[in-house]
PDB file of N, CA and C in Angstrom:
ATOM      1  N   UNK A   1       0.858  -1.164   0.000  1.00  0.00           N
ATOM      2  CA  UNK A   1       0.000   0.000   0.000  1.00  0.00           C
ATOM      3  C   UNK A   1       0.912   1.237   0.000  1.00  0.00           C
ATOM      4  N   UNK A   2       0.658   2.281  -0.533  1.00  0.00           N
ATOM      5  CA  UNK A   2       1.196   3.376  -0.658  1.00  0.00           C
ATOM      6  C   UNK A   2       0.799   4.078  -0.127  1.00  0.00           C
ATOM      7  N   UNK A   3       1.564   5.461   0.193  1.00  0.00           N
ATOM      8  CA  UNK A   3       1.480   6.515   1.168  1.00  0.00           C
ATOM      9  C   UNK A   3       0.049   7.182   0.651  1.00  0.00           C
ATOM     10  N   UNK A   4      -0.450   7.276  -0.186  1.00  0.00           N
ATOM     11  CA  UNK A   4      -1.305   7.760  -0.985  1.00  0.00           C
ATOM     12  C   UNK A   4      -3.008   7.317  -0.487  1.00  0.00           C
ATOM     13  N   UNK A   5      -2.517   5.638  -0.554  1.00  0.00           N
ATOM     14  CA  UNK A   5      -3.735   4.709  -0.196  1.00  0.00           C
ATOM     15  C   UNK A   5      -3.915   4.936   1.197  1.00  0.00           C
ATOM     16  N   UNK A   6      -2.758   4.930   1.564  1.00  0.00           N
ATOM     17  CA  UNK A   6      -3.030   4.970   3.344  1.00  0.00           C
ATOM     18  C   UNK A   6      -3.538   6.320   3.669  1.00  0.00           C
ATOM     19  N   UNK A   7      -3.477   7.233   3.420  1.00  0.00           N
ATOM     20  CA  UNK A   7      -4.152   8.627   3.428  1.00  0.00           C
ATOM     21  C   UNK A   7      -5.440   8.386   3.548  1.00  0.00           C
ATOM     22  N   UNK A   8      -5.998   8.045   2.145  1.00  0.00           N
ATOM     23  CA  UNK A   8      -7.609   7.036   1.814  1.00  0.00           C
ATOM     24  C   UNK A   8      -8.393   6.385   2.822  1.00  0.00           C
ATOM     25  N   UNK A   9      -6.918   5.459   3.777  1.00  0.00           N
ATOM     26  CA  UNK A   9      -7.628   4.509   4.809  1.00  0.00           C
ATOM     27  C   UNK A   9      -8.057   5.317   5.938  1.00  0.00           C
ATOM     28  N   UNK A  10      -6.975   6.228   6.604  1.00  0.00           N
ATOM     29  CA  UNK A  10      -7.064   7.145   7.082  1.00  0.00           C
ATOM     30  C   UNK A  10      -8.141   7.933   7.410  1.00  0.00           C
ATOM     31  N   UNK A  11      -8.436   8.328   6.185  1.00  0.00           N
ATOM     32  CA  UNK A  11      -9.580   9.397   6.264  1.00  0.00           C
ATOM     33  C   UNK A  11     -11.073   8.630   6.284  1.00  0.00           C
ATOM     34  N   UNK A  12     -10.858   7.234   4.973  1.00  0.00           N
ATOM     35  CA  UNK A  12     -12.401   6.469   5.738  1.00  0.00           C
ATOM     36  C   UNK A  12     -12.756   5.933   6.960  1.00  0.00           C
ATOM     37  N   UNK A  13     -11.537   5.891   7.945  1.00  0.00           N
ATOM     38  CA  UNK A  13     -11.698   5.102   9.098  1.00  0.00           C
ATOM     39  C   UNK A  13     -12.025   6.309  10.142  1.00  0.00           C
ATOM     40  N   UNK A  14     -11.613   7.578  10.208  1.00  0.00           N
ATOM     41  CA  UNK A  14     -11.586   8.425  10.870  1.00  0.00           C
ATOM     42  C   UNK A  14     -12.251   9.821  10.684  1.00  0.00           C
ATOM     43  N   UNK A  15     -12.783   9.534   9.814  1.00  0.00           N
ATOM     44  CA  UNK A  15     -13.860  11.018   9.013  1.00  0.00           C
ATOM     45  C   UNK A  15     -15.278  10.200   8.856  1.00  0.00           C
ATOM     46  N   UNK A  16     -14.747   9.179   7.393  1.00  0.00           N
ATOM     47  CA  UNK A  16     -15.882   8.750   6.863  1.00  0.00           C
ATOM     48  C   UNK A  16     -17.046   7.816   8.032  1.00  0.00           C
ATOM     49  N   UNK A  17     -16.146   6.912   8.820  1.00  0.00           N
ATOM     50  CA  UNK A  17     -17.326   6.213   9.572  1.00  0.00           C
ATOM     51  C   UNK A  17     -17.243   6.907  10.810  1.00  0.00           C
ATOM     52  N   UNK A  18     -18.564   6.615  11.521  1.00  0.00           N
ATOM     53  CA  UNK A  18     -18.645   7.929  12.653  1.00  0.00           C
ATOM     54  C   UNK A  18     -17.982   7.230  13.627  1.00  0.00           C
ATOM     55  N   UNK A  19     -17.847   6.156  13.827  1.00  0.00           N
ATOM     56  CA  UNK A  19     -17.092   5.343  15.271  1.00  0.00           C
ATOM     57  C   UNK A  19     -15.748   6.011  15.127  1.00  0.00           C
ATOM     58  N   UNK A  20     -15.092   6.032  13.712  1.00  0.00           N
ATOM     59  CA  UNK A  20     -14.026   6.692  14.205  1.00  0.00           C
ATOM     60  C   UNK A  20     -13.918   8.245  14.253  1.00  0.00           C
ATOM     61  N   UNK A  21     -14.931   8.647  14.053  1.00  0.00           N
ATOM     62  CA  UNK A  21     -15.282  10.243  14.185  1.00  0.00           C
ATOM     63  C   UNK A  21     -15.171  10.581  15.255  1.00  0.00           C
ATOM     64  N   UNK A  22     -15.373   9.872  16.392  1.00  0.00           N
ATOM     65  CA  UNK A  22     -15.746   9.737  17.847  1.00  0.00           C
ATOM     66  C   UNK A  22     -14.365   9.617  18.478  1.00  0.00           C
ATOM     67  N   UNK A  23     -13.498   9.067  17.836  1.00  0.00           N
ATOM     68  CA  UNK A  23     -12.781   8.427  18.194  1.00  0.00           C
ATOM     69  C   UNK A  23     -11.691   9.373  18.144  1.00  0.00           C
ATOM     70  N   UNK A  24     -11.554   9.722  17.342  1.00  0.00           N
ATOM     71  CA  UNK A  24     -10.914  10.830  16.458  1.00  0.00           C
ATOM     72  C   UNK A  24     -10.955  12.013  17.932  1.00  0.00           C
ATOM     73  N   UNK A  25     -12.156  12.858  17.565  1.00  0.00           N
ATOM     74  CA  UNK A  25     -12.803  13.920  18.553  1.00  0.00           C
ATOM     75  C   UNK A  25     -11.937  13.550  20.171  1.00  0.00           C
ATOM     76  N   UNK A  26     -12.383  12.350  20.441  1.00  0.00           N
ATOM     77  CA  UNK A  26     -12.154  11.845  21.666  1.00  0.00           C
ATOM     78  C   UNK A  26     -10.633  12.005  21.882  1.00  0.00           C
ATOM     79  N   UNK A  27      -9.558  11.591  20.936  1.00  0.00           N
ATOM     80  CA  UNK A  27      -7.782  11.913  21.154  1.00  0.00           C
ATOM     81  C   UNK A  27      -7.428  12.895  21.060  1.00  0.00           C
ATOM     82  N   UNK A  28      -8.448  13.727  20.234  1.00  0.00           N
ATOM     83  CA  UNK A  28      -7.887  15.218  19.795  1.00  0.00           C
ATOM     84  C   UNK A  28      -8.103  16.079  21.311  1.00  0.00           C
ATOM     85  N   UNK A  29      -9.294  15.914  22.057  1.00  0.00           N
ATOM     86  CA  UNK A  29      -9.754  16.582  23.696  1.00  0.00           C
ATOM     87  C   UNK A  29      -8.728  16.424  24.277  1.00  0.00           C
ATOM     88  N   UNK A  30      -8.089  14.744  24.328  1.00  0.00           N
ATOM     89  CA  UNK A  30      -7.393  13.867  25.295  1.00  0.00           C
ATOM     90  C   UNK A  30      -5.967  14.791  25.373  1.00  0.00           C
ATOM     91  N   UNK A  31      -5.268  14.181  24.059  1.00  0.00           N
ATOM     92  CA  UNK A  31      -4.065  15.037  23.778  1.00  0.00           C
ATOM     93  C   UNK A  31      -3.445  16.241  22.782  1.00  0.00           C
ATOM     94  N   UNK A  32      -4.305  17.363  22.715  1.00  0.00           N
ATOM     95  CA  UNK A  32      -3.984  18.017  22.418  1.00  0.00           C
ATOM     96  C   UNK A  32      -4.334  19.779  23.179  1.00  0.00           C
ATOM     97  N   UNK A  33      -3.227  19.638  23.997  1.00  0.00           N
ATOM     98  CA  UNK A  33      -3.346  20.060  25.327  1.00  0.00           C
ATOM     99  C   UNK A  33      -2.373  21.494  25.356  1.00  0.00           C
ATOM    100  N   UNK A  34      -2.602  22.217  25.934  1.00  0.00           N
ATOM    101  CA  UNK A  34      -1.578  23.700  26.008  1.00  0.00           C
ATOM    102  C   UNK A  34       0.076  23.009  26.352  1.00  0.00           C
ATOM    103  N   UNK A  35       0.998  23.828  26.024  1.00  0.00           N
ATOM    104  CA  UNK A  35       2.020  23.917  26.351  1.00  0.00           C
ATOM    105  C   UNK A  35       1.933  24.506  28.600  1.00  0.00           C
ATOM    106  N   UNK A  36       2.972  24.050  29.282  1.00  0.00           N
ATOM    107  CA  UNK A  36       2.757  24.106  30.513  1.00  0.00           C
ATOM    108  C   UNK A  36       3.853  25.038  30.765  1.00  0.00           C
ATOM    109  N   UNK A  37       3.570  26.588  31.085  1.00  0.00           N
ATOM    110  CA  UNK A  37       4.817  27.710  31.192  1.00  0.00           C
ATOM    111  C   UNK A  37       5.163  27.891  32.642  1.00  0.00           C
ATOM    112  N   UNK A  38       4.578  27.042  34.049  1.00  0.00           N
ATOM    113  CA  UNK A  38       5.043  27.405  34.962  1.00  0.00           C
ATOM    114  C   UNK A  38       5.397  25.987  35.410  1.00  0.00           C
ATOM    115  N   UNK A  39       6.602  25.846  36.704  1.00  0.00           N
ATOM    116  CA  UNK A  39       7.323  24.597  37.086  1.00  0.00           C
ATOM    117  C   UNK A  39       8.474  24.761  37.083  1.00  0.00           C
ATOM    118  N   UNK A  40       9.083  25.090  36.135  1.00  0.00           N
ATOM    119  CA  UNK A  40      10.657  25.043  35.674  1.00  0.00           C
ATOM    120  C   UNK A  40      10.842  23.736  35.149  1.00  0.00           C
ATOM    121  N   UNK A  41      11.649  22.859  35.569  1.00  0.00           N
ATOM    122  CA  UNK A  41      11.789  21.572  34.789  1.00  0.00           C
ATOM    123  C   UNK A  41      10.637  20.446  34.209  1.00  0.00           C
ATOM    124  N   UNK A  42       9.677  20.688  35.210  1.00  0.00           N
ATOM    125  CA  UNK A  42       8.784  19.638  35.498  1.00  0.00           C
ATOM    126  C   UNK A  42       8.290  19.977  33.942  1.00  0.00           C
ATOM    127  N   UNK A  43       7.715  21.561  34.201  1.00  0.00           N
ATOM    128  CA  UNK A  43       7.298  21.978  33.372  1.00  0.00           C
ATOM    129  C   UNK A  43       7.525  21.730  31.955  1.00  0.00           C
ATOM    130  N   UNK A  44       8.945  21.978  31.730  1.00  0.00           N
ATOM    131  CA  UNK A  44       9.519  21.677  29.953  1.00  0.00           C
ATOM    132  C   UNK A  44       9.444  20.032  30.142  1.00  0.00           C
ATOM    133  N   UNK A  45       9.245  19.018  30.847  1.00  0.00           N
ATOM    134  CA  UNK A  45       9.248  17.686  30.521  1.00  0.00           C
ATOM    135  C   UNK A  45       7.660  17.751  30.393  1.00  0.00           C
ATOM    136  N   UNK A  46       6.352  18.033  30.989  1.00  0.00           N
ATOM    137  CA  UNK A  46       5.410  17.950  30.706  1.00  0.00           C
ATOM    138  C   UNK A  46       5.216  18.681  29.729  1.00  0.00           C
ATOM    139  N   UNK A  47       5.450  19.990  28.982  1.00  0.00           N
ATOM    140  CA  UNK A  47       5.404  20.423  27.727  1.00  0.00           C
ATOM    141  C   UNK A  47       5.760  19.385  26.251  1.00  0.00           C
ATOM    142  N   UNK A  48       7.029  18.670  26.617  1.00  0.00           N
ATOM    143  CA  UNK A  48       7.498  17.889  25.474  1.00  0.00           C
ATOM    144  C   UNK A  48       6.534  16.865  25.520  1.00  0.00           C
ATOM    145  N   UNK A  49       6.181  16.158  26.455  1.00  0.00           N
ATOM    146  CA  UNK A  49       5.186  15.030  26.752  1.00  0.00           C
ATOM    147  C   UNK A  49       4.190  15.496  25.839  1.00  0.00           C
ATOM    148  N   UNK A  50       3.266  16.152  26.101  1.00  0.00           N
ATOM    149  CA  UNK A  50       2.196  16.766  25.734  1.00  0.00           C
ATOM    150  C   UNK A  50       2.042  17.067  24.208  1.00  0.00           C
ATOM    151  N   UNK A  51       3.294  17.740  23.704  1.00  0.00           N
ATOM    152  CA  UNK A  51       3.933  17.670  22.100  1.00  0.00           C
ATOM    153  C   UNK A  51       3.696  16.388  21.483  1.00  0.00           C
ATOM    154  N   UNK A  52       4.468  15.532  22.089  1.00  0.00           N
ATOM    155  CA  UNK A  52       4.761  14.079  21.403  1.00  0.00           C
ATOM    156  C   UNK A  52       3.271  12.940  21.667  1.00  0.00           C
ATOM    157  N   UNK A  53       2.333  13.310  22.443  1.00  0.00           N
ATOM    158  CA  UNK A  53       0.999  13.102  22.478  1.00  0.00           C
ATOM    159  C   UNK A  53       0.270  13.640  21.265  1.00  0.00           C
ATOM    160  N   UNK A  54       0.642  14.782  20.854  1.00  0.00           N
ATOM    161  CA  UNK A  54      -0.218  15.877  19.816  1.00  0.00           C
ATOM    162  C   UNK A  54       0.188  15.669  18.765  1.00  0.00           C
ATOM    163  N   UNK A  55       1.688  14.627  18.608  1.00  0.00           N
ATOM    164  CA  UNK A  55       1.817  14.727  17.194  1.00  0.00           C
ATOM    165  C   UNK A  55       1.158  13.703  16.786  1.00  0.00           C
ATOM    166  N   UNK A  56       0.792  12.514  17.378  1.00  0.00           N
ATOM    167  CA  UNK A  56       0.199  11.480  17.400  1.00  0.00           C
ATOM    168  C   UNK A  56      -1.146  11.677  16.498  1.00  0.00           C
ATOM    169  N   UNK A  57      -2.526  13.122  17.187  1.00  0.00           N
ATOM    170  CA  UNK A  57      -3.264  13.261  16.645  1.00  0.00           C
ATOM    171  C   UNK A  57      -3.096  14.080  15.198  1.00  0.00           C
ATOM    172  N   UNK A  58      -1.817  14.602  15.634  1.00  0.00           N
ATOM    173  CA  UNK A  58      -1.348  15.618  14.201  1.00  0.00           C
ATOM    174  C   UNK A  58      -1.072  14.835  12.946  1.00  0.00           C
ATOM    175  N   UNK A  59      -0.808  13.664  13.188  1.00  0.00           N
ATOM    176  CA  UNK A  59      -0.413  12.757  12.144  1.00  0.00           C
ATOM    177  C   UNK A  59      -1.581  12.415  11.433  1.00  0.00           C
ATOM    178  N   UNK A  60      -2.800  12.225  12.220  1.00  0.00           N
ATOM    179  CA  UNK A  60      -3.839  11.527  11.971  1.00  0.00           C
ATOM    180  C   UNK A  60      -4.548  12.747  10.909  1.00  0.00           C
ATOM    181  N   UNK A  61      -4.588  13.606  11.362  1.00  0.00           N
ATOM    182  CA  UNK A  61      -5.033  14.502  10.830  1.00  0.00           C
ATOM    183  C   UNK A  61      -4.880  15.341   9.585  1.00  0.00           C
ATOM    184  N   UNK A  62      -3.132  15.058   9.503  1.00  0.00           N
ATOM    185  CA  UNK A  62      -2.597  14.616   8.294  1.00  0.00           C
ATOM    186  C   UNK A  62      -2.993  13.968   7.198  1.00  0.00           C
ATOM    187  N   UNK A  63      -3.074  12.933   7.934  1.00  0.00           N
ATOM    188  CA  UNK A  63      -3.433  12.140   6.585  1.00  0.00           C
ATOM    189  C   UNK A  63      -4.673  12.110   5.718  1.00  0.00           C
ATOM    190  N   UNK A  64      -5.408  12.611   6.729  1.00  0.00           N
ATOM    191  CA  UNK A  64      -7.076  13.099   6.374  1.00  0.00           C
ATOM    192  C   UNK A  64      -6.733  14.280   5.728  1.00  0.00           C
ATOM    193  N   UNK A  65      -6.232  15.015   5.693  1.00  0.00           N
ATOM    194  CA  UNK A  65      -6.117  16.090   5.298  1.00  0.00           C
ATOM    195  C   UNK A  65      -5.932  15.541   3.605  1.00  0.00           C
ATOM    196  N   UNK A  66      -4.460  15.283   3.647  1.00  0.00           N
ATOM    197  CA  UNK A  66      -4.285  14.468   2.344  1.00  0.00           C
ATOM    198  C   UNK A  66      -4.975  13.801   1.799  1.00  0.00           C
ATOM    199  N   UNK A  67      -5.420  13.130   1.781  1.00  0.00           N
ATOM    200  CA  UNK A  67      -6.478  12.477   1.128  1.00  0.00           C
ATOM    201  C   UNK A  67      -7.674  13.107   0.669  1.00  0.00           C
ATOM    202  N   UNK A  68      -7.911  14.415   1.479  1.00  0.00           N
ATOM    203  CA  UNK A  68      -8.974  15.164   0.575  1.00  0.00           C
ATOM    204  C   UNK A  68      -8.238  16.847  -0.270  1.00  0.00           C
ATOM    205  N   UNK A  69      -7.027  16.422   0.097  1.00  0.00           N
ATOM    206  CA  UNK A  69      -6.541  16.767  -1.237  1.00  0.00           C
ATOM    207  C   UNK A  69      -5.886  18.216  -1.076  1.00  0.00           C
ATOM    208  N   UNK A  70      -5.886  18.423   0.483  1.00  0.00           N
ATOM    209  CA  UNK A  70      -5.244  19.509   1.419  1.00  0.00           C
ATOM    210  C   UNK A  70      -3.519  19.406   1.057  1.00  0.00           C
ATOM    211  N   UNK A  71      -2.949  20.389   0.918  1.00  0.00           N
ATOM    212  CA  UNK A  71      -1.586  20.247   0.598  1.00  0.00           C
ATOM    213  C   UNK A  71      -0.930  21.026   2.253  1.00  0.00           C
ATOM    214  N   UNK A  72      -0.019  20.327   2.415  1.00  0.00           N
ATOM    215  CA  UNK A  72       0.890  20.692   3.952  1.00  0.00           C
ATOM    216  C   UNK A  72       1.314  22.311   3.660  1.00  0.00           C
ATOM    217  N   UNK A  73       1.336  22.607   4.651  1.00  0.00           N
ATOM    218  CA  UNK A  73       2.130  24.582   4.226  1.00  0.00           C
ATOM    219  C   UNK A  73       3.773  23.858   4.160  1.00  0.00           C
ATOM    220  N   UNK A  74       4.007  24.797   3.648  1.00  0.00           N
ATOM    221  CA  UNK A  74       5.544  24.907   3.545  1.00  0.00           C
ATOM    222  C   UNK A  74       6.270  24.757   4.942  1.00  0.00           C
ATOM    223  N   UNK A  75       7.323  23.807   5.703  1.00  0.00           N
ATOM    224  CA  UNK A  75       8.130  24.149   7.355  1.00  0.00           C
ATOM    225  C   UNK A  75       7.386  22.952   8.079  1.00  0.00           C
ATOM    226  N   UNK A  76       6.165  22.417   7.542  1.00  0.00           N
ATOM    227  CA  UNK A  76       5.710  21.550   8.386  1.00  0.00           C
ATOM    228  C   UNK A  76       5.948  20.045   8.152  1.00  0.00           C
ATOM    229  N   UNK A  77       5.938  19.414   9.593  1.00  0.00           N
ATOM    230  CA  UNK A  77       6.277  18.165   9.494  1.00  0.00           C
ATOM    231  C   UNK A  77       5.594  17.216   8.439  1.00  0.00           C
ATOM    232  N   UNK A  78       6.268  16.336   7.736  1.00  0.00           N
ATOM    233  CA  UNK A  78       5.599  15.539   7.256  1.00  0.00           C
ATOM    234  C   UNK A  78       4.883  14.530   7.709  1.00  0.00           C
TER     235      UNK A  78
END
């Protein structure tokens, strides 16, 4: 399967049927969470945490994106 198709799967599993619509909604609440500016250390380790949670849904979202044919801006992760 190609990067292309998997975009496709992506977006029918997580747009097109509503279980994963839900599902979707439900990770995006979960982890995609503010950056944490007070603590000092604690703080920048729960900030990165929180990042690497978000890219998780960022990916997903990605690929949905792609598949309906959204092009990435320029600087952003693939």
């Amino acid at each position: 399967m190609d990067s292309d198709e998997l975009a496709y799967v992506y977006r029918d599993l997580f747009e097109t049927d509503k279980r994963g619509a839900l599902i979707l909604e439900d990770l995006v609440q979960r982890f995609s969470k503010p950056m944490v500016s007070k603590g000092g250390i604690d703080a920048v380790l729960q900030t990165y945490q929180r990042g690497g949670e978000r890219n998780v849904v960022d990916h997903i979202v990605r690929q949905i994106n792609r598949a309906n044919g959204v092009r990435e801006a320029e600087g952003e992760q693939p």
